[in-house]
Protein backbone atom coordinates (compact mmCIF):
# COMPACT_ATOMS: atom_id res chain seq x y z
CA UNK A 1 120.03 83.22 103.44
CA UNK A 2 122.50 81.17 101.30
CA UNK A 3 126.40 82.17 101.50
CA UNK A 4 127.13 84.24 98.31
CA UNK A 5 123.70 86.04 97.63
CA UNK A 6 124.49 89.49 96.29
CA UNK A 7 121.94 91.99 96.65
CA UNK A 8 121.37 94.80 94.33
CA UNK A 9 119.60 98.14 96.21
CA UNK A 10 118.65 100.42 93.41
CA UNK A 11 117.44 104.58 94.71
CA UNK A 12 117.27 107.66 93.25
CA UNK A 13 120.21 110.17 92.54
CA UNK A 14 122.06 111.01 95.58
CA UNK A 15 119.94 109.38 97.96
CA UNK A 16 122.02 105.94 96.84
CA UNK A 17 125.28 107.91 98.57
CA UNK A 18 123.35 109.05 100.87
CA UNK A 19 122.35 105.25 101.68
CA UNK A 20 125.25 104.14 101.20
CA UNK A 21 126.87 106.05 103.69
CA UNK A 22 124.12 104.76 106.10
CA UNK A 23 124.25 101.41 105.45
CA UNK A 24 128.87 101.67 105.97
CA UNK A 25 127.63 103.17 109.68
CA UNK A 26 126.86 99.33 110.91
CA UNK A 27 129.63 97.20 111.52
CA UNK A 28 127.92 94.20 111.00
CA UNK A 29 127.80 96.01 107.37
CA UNK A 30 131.54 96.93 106.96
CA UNK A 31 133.18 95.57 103.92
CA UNK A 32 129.69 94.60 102.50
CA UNK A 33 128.92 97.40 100.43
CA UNK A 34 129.96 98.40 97.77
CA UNK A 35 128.86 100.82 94.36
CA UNK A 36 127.89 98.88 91.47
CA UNK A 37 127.14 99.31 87.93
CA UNK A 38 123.76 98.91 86.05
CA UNK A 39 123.95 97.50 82.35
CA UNK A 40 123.04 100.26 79.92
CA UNK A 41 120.55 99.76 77.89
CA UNK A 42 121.70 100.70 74.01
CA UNK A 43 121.32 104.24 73.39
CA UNK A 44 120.05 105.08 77.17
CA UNK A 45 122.40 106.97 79.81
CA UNK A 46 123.54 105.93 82.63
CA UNK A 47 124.46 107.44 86.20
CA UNK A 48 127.47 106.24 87.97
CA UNK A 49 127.28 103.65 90.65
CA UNK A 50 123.24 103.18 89.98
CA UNK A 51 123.26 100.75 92.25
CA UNK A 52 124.59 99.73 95.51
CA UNK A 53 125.61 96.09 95.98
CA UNK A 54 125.75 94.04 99.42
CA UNK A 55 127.20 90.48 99.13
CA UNK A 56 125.13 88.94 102.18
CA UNK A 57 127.10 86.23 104.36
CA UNK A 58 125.91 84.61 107.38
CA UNK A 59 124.96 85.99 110.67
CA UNK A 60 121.52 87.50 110.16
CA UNK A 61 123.12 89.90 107.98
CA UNK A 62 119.49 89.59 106.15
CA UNK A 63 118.15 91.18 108.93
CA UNK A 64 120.58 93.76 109.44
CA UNK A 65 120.19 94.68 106.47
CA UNK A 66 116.20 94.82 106.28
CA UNK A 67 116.27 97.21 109.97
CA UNK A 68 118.81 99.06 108.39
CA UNK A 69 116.84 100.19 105.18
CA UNK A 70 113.48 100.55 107.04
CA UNK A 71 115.83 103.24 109.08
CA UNK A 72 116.57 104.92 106.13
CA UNK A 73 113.16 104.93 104.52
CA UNK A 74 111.26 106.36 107.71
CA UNK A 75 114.24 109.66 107.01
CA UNK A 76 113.46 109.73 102.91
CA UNK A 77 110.42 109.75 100.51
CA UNK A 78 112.53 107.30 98.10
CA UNK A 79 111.66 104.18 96.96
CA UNK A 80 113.88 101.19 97.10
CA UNK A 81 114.28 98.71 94.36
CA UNK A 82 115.97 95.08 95.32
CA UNK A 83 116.94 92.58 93.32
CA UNK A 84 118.61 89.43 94.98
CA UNK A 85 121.11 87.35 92.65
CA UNK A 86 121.72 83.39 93.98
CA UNK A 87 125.20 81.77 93.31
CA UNK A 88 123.16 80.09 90.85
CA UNK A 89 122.34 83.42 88.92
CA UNK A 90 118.41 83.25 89.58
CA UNK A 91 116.56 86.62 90.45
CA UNK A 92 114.13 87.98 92.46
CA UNK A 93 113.37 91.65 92.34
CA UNK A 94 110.99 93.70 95.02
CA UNK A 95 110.47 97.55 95.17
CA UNK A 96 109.46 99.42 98.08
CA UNK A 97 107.70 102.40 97.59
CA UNK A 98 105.99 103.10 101.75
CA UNK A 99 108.19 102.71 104.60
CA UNK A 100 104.82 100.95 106.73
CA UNK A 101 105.65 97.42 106.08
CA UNK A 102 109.15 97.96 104.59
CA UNK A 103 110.63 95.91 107.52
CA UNK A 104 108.04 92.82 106.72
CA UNK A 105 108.52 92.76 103.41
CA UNK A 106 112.40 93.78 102.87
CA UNK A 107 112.90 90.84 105.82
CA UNK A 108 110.83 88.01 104.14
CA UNK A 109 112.28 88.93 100.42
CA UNK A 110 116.37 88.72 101.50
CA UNK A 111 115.20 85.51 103.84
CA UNK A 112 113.44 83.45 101.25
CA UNK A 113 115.40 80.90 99.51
């Protein structure tokens, strides 16, 4: 995972505070997370803090962060929406709806480069 990749994690009403408070439990997390805004589409309303984003550094925090969601998951019926952003500004975006292969595929999406 390149230095710099910000990861947007997109749930459901107060399951993203709920998440969020999960994810600020791991050290290996601390100072990663943060609540981030969604653009607004004209005319549509918005929620505060939509989205929660993790700026990814190095140290298998890709993998932290995969175990960590699958956690959650298995203790929700949400599903997950991820979109990766590169330094360069390209995107990627994956939603998880089943918590069965969540670890697989949340793991191989924040890994590939």
């Amino acid at each position: 995972m390149p230095m710099g990749m910000q990861i947007a994690i997109a749930v459901a009403g107060e399951d993203l505070f709920a998440l969020r408070a999960w994810l600020e439990l791991d050290p290996a997390l601390t100072g990663a997370v943060r609540l981030g805004d969604t653009e607004i589409e004209p005319g549509a309303m918005g929620d505060l803090g939509e989205v929660l984003v993790v700026v990814m550094g190095a140290g298998g925090m890709a993998t932290v962060l995969a175990n960590n969601l699958t956690s959650w998951l298995a203790t929700r019926k949400s599903e997950v929406t991820i979109t990766r952003t590169a330094a360069d500004g390209a995107t990627a975006t994956v939603t998880i709806k089943d918590v069965k292969n969540a670890e697989k595929i949340v793991t191989a999406f924040l890994a590939d480069d």
